[in-house]
C-alpha atoms as a PDB file:
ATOM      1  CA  UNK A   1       0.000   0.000   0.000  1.00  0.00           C
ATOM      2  CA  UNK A   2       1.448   3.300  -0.750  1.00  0.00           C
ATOM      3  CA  UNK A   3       2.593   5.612   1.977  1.00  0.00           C
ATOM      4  CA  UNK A   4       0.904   9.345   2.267  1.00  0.00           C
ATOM      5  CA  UNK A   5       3.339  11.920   1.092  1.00  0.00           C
ATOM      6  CA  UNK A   6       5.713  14.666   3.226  1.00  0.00           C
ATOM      7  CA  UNK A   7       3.770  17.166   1.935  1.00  0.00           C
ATOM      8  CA  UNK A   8       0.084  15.525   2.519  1.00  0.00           C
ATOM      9  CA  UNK A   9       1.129  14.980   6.292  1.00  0.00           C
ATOM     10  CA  UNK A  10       2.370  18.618   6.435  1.00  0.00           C
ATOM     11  CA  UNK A  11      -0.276  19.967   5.294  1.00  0.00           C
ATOM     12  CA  UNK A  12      -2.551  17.181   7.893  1.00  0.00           C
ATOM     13  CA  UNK A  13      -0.162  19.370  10.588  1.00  0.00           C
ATOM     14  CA  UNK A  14      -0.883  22.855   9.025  1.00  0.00           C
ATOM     15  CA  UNK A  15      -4.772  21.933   9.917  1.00  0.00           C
ATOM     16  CA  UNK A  16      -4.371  20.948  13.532  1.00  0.00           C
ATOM     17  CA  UNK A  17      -5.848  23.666  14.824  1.00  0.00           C
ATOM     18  CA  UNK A  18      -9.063  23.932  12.941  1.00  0.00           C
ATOM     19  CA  UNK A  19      -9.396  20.461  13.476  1.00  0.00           C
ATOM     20  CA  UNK A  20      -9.587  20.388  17.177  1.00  0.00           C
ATOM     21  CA  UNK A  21     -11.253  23.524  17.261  1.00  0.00           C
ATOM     22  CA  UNK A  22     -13.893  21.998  14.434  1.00  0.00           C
ATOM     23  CA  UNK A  23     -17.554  20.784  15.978  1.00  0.00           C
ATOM     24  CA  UNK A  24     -20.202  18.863  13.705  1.00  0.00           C
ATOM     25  CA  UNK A  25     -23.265  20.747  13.911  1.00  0.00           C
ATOM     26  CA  UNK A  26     -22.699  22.884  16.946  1.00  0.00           C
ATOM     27  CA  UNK A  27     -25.036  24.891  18.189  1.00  0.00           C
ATOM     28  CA  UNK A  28     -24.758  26.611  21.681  1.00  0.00           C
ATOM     29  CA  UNK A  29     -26.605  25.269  24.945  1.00  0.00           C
ATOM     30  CA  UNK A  30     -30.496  25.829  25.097  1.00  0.00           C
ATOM     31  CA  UNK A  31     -30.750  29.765  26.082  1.00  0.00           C
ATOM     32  CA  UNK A  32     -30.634  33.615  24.811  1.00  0.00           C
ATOM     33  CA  UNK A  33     -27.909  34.702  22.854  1.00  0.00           C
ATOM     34  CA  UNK A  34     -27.587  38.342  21.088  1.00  0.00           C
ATOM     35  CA  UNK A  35     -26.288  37.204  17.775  1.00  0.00           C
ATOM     36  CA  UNK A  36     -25.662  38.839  14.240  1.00  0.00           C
ATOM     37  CA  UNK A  37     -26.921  36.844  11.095  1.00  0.00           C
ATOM     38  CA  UNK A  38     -23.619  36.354   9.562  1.00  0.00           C
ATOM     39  CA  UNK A  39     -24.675  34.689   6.475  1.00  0.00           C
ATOM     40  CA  UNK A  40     -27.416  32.455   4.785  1.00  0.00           C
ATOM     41  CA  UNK A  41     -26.802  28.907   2.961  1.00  0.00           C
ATOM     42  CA  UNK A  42     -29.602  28.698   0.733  1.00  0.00           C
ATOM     43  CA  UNK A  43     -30.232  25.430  -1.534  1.00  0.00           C
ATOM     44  CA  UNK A  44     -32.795  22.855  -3.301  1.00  0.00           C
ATOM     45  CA  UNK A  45     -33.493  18.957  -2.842  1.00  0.00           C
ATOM     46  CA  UNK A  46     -36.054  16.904  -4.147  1.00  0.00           C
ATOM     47  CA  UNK A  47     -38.690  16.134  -1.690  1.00  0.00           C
ATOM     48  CA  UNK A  48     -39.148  12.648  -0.788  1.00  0.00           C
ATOM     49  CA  UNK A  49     -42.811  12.840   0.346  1.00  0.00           C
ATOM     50  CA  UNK A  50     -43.789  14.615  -2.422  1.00  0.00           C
ATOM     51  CA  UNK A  51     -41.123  14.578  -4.986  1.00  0.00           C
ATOM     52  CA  UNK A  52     -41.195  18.658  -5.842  1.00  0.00           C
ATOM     53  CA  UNK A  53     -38.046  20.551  -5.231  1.00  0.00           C
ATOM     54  CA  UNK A  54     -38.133  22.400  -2.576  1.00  0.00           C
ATOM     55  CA  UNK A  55     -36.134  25.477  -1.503  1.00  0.00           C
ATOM     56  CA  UNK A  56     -34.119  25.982   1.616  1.00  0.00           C
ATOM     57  CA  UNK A  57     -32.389  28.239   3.729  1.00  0.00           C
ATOM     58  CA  UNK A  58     -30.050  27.632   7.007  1.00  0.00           C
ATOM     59  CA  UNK A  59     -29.174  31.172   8.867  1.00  0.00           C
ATOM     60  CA  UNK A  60     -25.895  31.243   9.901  1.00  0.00           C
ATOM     61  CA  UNK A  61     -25.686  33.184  13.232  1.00  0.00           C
ATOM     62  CA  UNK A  62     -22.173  34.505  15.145  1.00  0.00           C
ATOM     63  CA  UNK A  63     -22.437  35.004  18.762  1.00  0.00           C
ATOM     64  CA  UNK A  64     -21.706  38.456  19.400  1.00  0.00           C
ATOM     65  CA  UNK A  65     -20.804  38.235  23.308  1.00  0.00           C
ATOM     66  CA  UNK A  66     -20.182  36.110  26.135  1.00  0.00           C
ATOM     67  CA  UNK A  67     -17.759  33.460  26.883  1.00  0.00           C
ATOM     68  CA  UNK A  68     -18.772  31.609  23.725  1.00  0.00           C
ATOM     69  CA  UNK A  69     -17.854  35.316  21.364  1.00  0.00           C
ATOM     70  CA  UNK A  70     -16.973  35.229  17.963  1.00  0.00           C
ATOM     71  CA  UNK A  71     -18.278  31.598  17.415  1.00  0.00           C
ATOM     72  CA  UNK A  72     -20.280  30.937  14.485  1.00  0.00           C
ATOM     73  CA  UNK A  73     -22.871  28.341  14.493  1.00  0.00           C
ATOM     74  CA  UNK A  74     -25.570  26.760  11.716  1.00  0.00           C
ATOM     75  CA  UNK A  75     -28.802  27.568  12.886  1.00  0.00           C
ATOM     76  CA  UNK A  76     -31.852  25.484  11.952  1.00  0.00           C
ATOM     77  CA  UNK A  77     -32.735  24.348   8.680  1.00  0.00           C
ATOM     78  CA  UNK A  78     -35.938  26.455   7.032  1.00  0.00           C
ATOM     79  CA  UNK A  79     -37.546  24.974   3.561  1.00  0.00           C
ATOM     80  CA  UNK A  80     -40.794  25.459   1.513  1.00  0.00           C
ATOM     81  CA  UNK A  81     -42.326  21.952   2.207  1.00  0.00           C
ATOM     82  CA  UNK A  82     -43.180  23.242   5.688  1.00  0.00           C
ATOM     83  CA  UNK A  83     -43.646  26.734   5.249  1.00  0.00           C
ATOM     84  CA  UNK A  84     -44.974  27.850   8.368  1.00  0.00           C
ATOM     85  CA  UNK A  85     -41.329  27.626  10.119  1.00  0.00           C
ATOM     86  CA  UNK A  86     -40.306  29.258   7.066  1.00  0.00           C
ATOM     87  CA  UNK A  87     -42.832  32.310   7.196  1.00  0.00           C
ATOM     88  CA  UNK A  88     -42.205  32.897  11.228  1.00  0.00           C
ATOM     89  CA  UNK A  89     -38.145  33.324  10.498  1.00  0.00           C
ATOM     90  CA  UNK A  90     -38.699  35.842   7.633  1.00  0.00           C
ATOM     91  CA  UNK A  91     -41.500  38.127   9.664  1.00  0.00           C
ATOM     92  CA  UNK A  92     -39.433  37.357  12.733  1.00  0.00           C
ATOM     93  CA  UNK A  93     -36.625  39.934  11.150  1.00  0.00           C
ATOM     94  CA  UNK A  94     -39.418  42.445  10.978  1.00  0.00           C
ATOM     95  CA  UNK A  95     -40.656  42.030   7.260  1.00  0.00           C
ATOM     96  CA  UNK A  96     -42.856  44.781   7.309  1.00  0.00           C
ATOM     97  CA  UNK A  97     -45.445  43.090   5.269  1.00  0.00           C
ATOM     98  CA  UNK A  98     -45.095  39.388   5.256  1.00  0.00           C
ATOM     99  CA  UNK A  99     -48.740  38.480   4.370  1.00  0.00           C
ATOM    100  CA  UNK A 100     -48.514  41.022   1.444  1.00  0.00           C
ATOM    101  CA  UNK A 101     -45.062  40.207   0.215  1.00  0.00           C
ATOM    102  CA  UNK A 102     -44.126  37.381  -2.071  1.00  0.00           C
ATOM    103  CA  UNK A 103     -42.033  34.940  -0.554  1.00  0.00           C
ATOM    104  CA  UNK A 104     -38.856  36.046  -3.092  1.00  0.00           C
ATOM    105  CA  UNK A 105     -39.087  39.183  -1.906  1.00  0.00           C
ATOM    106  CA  UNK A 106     -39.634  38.522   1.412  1.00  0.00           C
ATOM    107  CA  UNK A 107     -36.059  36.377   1.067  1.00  0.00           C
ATOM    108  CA  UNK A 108     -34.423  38.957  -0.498  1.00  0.00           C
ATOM    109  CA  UNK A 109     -35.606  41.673   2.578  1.00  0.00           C
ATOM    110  CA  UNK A 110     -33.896  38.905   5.127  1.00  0.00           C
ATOM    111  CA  UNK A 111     -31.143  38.352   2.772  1.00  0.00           C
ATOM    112  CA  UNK A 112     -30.138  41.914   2.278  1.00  0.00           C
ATOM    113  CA  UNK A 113     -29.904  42.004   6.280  1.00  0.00           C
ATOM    114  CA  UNK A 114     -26.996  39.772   6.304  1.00  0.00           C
ATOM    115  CA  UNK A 115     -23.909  41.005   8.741  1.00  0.00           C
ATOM    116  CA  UNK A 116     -26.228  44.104   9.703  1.00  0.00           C
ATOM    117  CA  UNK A 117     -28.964  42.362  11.666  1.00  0.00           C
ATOM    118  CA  UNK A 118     -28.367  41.657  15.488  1.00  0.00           C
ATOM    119  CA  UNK A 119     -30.788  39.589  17.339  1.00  0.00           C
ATOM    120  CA  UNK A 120     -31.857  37.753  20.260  1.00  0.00           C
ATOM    121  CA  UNK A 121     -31.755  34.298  19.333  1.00  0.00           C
ATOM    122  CA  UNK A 122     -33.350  31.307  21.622  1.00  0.00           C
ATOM    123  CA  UNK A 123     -32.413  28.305  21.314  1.00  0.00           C
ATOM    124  CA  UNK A 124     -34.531  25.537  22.609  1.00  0.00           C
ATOM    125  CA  UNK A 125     -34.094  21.802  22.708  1.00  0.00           C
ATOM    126  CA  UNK A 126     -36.585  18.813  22.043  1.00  0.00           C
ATOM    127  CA  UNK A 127     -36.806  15.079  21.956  1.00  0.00           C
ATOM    128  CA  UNK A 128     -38.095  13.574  18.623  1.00  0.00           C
ATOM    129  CA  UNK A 129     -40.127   9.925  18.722  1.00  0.00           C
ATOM    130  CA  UNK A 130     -36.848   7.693  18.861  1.00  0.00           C
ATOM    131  CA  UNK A 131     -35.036   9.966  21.846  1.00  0.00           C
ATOM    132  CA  UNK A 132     -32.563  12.063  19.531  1.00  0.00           C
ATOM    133  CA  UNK A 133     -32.606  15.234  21.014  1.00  0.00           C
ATOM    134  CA  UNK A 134     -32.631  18.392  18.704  1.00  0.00           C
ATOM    135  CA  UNK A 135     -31.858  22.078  18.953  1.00  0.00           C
ATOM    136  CA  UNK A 136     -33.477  24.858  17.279  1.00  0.00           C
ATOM    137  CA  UNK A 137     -33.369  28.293  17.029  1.00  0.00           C
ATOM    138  CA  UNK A 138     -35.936  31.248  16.869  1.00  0.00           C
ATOM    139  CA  UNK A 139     -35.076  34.786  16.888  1.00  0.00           C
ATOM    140  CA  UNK A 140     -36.990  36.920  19.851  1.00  0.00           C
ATOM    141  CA  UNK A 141     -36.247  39.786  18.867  1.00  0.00           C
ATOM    142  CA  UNK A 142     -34.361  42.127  15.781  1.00  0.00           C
ATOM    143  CA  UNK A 143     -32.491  44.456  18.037  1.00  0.00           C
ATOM    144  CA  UNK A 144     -30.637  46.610  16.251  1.00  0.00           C
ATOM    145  CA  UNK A 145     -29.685  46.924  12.086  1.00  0.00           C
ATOM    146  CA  UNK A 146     -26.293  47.858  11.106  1.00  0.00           C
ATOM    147  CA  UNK A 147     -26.000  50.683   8.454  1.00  0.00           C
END
């Protein structure tokens, strides 16, 4: 079998660091946290209930203070096959018309509020039917947007 190369272990040694300081799918302890939407990951999948494709979104939030600052976390996942979550995160961010607003516009109102928009965030834990516990997030309040 062949043997990794000097430079494929260097660079293995180069990555230390974000390696130990890398977490799969952290999210903070259940509680408040003033955050700032630092970015949006938006995508599409094919449903398997109903086979459509179907649109998501997963905020990306960075704890702004605290002994957990300046860590960045994937907050929970948003999509059009259940569009109630969906609706409460864009009017949570103070769409000012979310019943009169189509749904691409109301994305592109929360999108545009990327690294300006600093919230309270919650985040809550719960159990599902085979004991897998599961954090989410809901923002409590928009307190302040960055010009």
């Amino acid at each position: 079998m062949p043997q990794p190369t000097p430079e494929f272990l260097a660079q293995l040694a180069n990555a230390q660091d974000a390696y130990r300081e890398a977490e799969s799918r952290w999210m903070p302890e259940p509680g408040d946290y003033d955050v700032l939407l630092e970015d949006i990951h938006t995508g599409t999948y094919q449903s398997k209930k109903t086979g459509e494709q179907v649109s998501y979104l997963k905020p990306i939030w960075k704890i702004l203070n605290g002994s957990q600052s300046d860590k960045s976390f994937q907050g929970s996942f948003r999509n059009t096959e259940f569009s109630s979550f969906l609706k409460e995160f864009l009017a949570s961010l103070s769409l000012p018309d979310p019943e009169g607003t189509s749904l691409a516009d109301s994305f592109m109102y929360v999108y545009n509020l990327v690294g300006k928009a600093r919230c309270t965030l919650r985040i809550t834990e719960s159990e599902s039917k085979d004991g897998r516990i599961f954090k989410n997030d809901k923002v409590v309040a928009l307190v302040e947007v960055y010009t």
